[in-house]
C-alpha atoms as a PDB file:
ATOM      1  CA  UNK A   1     -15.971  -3.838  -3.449  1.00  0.00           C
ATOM      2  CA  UNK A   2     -15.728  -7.461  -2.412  1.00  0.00           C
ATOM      3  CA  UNK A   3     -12.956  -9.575  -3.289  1.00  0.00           C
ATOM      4  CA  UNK A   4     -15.051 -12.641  -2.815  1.00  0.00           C
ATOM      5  CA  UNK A   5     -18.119 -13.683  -4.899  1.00  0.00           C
ATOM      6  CA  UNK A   6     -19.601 -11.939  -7.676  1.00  0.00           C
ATOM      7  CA  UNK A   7     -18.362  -8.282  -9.090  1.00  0.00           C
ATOM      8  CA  UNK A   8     -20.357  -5.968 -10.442  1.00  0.00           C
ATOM      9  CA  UNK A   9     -20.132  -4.594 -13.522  1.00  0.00           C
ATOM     10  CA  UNK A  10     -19.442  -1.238 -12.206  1.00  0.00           C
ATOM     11  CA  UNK A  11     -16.691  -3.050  -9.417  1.00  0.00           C
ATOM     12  CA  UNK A  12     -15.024  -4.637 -12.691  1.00  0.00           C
ATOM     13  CA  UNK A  13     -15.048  -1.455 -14.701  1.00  0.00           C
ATOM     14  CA  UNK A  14     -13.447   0.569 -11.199  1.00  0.00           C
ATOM     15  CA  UNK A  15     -10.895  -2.516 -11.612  1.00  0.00           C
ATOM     16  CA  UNK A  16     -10.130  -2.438 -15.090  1.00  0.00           C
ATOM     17  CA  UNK A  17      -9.448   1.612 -14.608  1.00  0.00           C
ATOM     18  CA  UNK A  18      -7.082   0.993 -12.084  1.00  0.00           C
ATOM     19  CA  UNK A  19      -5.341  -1.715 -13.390  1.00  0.00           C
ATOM     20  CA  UNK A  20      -4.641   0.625 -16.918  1.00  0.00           C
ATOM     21  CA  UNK A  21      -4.055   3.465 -14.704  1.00  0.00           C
ATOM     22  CA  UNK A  22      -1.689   1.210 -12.934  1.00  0.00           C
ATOM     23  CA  UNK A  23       1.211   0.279 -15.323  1.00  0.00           C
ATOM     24  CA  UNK A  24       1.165  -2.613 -13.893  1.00  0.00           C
ATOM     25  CA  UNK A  25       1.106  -6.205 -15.626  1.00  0.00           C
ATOM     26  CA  UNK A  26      -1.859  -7.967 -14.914  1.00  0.00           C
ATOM     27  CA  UNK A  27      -0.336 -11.006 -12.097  1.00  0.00           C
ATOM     28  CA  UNK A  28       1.388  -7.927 -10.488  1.00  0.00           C
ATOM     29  CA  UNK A  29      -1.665  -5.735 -10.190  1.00  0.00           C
ATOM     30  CA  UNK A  30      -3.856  -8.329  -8.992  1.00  0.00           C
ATOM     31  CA  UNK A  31      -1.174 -10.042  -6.641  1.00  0.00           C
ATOM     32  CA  UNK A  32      -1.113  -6.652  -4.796  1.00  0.00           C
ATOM     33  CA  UNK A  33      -4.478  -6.279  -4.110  1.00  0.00           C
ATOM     34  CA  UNK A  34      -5.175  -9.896  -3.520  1.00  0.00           C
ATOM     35  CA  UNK A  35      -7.169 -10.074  -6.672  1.00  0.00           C
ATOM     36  CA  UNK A  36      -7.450 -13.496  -9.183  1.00  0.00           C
ATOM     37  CA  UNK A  37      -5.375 -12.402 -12.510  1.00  0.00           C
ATOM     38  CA  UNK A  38      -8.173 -14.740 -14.349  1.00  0.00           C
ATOM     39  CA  UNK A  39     -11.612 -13.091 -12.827  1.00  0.00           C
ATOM     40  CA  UNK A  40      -9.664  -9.553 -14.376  1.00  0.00           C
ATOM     41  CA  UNK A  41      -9.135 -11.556 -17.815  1.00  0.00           C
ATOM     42  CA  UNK A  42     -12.744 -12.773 -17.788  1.00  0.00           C
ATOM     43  CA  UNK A  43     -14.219  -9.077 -17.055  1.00  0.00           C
ATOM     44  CA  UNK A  44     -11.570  -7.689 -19.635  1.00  0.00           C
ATOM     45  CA  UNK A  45     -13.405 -10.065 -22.157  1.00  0.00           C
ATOM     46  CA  UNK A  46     -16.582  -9.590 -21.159  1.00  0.00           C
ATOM     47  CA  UNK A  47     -16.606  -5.631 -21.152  1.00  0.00           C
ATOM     48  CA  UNK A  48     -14.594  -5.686 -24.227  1.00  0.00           C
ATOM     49  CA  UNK A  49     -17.433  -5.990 -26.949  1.00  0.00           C
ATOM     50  CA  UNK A  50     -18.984  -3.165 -24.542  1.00  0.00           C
ATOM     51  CA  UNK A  51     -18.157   0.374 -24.664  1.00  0.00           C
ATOM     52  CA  UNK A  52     -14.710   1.050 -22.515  1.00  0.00           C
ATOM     53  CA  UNK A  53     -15.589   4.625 -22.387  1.00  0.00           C
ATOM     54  CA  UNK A  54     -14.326   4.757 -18.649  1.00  0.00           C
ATOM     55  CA  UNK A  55     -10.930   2.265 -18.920  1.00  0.00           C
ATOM     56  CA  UNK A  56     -10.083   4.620 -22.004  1.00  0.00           C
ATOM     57  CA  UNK A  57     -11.052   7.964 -20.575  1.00  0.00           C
ATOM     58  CA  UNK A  58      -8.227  10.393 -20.337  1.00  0.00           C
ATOM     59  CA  UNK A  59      -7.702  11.892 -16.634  1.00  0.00           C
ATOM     60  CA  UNK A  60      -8.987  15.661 -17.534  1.00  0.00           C
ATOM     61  CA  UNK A  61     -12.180  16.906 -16.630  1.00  0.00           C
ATOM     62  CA  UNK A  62     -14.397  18.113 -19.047  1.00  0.00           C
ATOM     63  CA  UNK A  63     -18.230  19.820 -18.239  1.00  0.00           C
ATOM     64  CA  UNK A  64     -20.455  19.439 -21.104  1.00  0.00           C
ATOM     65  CA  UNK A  65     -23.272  21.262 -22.275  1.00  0.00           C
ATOM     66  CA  UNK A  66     -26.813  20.227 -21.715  1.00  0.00           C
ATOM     67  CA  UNK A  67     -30.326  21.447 -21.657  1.00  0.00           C
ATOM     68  CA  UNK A  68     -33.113  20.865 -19.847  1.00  0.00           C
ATOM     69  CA  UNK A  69     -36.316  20.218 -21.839  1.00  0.00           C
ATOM     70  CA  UNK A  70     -39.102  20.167 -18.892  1.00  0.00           C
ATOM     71  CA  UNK A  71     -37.810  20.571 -15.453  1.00  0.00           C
ATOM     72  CA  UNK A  72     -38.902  18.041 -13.453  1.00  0.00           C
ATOM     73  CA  UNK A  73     -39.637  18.777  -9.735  1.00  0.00           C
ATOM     74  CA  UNK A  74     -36.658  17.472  -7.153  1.00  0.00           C
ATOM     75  CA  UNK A  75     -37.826  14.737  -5.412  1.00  0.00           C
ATOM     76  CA  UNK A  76     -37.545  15.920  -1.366  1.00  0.00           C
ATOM     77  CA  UNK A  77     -34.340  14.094   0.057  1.00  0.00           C
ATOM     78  CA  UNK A  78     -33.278  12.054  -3.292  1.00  0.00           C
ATOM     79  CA  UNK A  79     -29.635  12.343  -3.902  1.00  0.00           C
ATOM     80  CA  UNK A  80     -27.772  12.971  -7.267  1.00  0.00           C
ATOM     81  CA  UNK A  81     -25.590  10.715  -8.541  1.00  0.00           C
ATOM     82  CA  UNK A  82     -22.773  11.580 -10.577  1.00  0.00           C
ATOM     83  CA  UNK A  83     -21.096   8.852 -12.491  1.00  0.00           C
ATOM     84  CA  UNK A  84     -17.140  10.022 -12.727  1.00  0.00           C
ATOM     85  CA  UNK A  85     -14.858   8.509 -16.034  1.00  0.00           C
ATOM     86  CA  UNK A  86     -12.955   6.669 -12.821  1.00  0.00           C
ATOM     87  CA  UNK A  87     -15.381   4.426 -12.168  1.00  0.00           C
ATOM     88  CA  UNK A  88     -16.471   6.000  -9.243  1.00  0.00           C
ATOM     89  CA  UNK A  89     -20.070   6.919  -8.419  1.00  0.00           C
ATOM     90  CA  UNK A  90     -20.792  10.344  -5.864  1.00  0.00           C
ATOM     91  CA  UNK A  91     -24.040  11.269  -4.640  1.00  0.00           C
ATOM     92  CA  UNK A  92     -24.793  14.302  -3.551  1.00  0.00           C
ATOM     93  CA  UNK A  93     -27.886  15.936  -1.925  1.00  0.00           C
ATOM     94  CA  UNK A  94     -29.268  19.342  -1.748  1.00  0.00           C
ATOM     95  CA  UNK A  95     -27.495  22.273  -0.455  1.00  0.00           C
ATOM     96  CA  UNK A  96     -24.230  20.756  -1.206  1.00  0.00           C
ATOM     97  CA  UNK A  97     -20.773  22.183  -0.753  1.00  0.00           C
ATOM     98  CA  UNK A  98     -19.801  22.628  -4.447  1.00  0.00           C
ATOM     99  CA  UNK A  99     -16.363  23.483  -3.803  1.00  0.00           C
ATOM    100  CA  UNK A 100     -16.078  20.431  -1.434  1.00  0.00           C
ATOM    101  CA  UNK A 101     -17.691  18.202  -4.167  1.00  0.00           C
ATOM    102  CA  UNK A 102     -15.087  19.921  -6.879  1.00  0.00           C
ATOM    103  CA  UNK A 103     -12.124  18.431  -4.495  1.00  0.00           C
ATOM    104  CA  UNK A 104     -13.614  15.163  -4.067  1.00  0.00           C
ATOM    105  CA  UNK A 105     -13.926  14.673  -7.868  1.00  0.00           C
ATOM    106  CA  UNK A 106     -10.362  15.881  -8.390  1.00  0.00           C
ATOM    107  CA  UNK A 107      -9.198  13.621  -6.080  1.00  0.00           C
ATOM    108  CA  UNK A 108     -11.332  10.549  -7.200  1.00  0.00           C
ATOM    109  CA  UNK A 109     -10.082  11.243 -11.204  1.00  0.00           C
ATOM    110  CA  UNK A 110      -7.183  11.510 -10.291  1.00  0.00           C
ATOM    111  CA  UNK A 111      -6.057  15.383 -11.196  1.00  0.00           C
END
């Protein structure tokens, strides 16, 4: 993530997580990571009409039930990407090292 020009909203959301995660008052937070308290206020404000799914998501892991209607052929070399309640995005490939990827996601949430 940048700390100069624009955020994402995906860098804001990772920021808002670790800022609630944190403790932290808001001037502290930012101060230590060389952050502007007000561009955290203005994302705050903007996300907040917006579904804070990921700042309010507790730290446990949960896998979810789905089905697969048609199965769609894998496109040769295109990654997965799996969207973690952090704020964190991990893409993985084929053939990958699931219990490799299962440490990485503890890690990145946080367990």
């Amino acid at each position: 993530m940048s700390h100069r020009g624009q955020w994402s909203e995906h860098e804001a959301r990772g920021v808002l997580v670790a800022w609630s995660k944190s403790g932290q008052s808001l001037e502290r937070f930012a101060k230590e990571r060389g952050l502007v308290p007000q561009r955290i206020r203005w994302w705050k404000a903007k996300l907040e009409g917006k579904s804070m799914a990921l700042v309010r998501a507790e730290s446990s892991m949960a896998l979810l039930p789905v089905q697969v209607t048609e199965p769609a052929p894998p496109k040769r070399g295109e990654p997965v990407a799996v969207y973690l309640r952090s704020g964190h995005i991990v893409k993985v490939g084929r053939g990958f090292d699931e219990e490799a990827f299962a440490r990485v996601v503890a890690v990145l949430e946080g367990a």
